[in-house]
N, C-alpha and C. Protein backbone atom coordinates (compact mmCIF):
# COMPACT_ATOMS: atom_id res chain seq x y z
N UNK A 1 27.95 55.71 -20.49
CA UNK A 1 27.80 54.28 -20.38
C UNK A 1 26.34 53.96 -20.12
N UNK A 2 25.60 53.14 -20.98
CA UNK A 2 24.33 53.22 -21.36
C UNK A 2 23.54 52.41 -19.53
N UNK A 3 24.40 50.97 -19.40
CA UNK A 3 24.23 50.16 -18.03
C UNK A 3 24.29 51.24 -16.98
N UNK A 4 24.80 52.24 -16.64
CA UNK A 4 25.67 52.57 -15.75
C UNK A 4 26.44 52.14 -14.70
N UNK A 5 27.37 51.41 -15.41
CA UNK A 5 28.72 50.68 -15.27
C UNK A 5 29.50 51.93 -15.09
N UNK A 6 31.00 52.09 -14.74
CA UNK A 6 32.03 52.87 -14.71
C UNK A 6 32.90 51.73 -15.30
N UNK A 7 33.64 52.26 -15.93
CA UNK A 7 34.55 51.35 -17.07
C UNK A 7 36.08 51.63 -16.83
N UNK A 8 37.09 51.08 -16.53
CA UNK A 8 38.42 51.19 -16.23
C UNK A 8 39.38 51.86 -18.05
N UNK A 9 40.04 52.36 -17.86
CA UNK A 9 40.86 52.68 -18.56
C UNK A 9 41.02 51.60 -19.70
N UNK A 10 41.04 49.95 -19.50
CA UNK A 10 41.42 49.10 -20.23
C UNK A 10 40.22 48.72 -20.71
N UNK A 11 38.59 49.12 -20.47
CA UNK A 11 37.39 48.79 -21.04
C UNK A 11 36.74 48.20 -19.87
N UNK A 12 36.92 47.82 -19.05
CA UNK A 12 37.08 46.44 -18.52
C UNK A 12 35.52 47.51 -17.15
N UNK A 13 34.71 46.87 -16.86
CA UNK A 13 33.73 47.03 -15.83
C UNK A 13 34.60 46.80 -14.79
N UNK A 14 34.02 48.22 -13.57
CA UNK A 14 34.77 47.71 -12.24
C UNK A 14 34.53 46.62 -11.88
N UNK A 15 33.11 45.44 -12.15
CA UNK A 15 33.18 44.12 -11.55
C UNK A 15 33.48 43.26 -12.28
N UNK A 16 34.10 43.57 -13.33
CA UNK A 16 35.46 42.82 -13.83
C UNK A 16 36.70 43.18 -13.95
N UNK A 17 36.91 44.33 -13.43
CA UNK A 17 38.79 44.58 -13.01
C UNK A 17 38.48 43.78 -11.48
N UNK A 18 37.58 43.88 -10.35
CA UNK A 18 37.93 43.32 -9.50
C UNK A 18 37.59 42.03 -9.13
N UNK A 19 37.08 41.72 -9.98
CA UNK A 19 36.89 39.68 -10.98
C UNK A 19 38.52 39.59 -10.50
N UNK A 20 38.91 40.21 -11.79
CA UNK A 20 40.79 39.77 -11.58
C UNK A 20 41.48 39.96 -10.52
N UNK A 21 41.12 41.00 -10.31
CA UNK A 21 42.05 41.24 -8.94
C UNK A 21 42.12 40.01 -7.97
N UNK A 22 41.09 39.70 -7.78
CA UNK A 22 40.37 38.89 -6.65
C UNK A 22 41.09 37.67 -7.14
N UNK A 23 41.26 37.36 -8.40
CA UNK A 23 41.72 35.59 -8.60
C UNK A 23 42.90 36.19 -8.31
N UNK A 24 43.55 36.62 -8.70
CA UNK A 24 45.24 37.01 -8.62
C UNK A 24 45.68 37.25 -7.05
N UNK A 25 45.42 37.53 -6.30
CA UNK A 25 46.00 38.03 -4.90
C UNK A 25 45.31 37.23 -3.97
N UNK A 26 46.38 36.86 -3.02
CA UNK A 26 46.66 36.02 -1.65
C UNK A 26 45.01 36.91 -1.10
N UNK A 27 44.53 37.93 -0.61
CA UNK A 27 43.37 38.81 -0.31
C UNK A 27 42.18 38.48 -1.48
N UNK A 28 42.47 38.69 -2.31
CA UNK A 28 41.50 38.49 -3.28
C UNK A 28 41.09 36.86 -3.10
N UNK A 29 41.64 36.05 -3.02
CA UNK A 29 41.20 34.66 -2.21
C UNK A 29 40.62 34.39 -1.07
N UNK A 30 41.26 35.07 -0.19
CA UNK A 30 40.63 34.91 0.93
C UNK A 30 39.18 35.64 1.48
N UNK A 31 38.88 36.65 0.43
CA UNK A 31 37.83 37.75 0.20
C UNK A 31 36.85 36.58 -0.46
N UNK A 32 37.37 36.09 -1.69
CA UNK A 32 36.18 35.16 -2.05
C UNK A 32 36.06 34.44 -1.57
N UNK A 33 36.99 33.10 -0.80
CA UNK A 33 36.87 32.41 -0.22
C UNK A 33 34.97 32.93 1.13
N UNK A 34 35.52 34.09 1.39
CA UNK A 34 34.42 34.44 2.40
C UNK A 34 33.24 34.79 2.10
N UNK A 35 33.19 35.68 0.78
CA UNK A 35 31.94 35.81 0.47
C UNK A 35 31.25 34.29 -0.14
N UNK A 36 32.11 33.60 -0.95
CA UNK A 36 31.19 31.92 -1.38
C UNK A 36 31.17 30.97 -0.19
N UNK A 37 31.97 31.12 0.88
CA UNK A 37 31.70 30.29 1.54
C UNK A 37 31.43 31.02 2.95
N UNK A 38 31.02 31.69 3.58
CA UNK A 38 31.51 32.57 4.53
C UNK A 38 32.68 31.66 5.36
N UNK A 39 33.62 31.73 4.63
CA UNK A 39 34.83 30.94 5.34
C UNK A 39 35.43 31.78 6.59
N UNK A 40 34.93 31.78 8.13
CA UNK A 40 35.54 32.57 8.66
C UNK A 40 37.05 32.58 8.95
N UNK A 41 37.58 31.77 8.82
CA UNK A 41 39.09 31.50 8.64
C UNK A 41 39.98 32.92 7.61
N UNK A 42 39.03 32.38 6.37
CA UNK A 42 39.54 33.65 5.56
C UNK A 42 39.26 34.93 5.81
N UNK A 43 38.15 35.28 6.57
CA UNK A 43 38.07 36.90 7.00
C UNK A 43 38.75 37.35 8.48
N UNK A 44 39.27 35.84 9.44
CA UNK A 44 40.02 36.42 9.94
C UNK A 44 41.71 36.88 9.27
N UNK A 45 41.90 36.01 8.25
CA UNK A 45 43.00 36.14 7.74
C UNK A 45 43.63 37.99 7.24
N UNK A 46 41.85 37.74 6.76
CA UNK A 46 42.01 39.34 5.87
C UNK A 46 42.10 40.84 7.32
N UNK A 47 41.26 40.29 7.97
CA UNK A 47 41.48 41.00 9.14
C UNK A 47 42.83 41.33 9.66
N UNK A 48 43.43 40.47 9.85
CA UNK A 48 45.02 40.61 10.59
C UNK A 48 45.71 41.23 9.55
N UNK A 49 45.58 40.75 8.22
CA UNK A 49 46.24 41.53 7.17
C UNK A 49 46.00 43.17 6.64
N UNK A 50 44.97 43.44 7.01
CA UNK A 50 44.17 44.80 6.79
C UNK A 50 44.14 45.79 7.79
N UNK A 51 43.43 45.40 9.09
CA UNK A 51 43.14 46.24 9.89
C UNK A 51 44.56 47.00 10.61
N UNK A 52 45.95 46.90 10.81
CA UNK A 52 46.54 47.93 10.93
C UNK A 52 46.78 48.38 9.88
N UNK A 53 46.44 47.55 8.65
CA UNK A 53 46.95 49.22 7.50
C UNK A 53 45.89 50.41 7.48
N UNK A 54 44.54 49.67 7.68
CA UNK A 54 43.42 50.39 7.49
C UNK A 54 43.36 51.53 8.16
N UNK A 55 43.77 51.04 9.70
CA UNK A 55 43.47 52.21 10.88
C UNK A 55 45.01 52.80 10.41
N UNK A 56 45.77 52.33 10.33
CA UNK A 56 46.95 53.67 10.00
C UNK A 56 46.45 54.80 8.85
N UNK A 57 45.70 54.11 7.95
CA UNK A 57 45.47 55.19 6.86
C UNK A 57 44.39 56.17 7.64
N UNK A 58 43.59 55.71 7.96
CA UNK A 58 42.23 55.77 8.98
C UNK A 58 42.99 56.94 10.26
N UNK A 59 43.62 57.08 10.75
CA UNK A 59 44.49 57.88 11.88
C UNK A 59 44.86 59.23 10.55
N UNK A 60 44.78 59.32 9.74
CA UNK A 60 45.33 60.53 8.73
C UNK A 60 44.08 60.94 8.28
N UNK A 61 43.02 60.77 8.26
CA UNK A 61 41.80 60.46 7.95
C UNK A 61 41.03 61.04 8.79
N UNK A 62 40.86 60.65 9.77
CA UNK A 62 39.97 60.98 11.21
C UNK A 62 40.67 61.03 12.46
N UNK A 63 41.68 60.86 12.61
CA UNK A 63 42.36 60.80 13.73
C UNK A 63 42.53 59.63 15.24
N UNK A 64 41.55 60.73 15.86
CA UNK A 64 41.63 59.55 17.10
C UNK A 64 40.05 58.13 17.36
N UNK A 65 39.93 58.81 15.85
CA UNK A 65 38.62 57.77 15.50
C UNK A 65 38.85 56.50 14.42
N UNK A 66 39.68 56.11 14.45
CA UNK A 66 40.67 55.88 13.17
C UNK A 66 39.98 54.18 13.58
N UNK A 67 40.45 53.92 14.72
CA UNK A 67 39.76 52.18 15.43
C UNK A 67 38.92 52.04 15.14
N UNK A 68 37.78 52.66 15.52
CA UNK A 68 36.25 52.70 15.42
C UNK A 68 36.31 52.62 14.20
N UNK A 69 36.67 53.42 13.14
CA UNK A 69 36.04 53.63 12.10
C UNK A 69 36.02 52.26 11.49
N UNK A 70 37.81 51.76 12.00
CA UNK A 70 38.26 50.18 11.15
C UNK A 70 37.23 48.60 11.35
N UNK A 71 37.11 49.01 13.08
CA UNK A 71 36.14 47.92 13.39
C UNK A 71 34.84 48.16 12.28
N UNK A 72 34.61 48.97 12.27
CA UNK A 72 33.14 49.83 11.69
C UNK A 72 33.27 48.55 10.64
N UNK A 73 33.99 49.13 9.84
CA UNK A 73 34.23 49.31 8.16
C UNK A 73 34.66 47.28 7.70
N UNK A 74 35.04 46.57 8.93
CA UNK A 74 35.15 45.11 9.02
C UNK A 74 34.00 44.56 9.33
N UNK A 75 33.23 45.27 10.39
CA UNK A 75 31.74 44.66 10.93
C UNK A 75 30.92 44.77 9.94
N UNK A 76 30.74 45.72 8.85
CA UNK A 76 30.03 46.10 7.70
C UNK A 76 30.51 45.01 6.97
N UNK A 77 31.33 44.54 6.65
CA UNK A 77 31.83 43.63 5.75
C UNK A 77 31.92 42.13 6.14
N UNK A 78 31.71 42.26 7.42
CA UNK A 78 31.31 40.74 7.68
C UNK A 78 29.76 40.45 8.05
N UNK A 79 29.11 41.92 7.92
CA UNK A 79 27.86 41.53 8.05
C UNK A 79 27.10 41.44 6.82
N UNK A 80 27.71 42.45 5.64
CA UNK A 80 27.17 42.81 4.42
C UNK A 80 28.74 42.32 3.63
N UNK A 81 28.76 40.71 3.42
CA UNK A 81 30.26 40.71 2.04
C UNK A 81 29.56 41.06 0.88
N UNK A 82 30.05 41.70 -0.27
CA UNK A 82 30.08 42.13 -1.39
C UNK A 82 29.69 40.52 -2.12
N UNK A 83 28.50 40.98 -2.99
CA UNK A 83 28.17 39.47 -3.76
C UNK A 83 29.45 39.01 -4.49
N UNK A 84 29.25 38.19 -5.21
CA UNK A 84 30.56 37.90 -6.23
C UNK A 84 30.87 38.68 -7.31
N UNK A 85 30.08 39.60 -7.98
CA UNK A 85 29.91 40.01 -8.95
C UNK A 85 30.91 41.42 -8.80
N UNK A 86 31.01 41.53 -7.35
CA UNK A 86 32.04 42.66 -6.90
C UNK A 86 31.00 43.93 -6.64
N UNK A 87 30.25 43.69 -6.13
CA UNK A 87 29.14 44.69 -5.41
C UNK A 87 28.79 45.24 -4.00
N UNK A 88 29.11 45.57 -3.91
CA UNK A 88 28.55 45.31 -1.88
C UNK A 88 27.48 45.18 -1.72
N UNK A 89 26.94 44.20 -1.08
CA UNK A 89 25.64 43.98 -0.59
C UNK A 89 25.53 44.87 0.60
């Protein structure tokens, strides 16, 4: 891939499979909602919705660091949201 893009199975650039994603899902709204507006409403939303799945996956992962890691990995993301384009800043 000449850009160096990574390209999904369907052609499609990862920051346009997660273009779609993002319009389609209750998260994917509330994700943009935060990065265009820093709507904190919506990143607490995503928070309550995320962070026990995160740290459960996160506990198989690292164990008894599994919290930390989750706060980590939310503080990064509310300090650095991903531009729109589906990047992480």
């Amino acid at each position: 891939m000449s850009e160096g893009r990574s390209k999904s199975l369907s052609g499609q650039t990862h920051e346009g499979v997660m273009s779609t994603v993002c319009r389609k899902t209750q998260a994917g709204m509330w994700l943009s909602s935060f990065v265009q507006y820093r709507d904190e409403a919506a990143f607490e939303a995503l928070f309550r919705e995320y962070y026990p799945r995160i740290t459960r996956l996160l506990v198989t992962l690292v164990g008894d660091q599994a919290e930390d890691v989750a706060q980590a990995t939310f503080l990064q993301l509310y300090r650095h949201p991903p531009r729109e384009s589906g990047e992480v800043g």
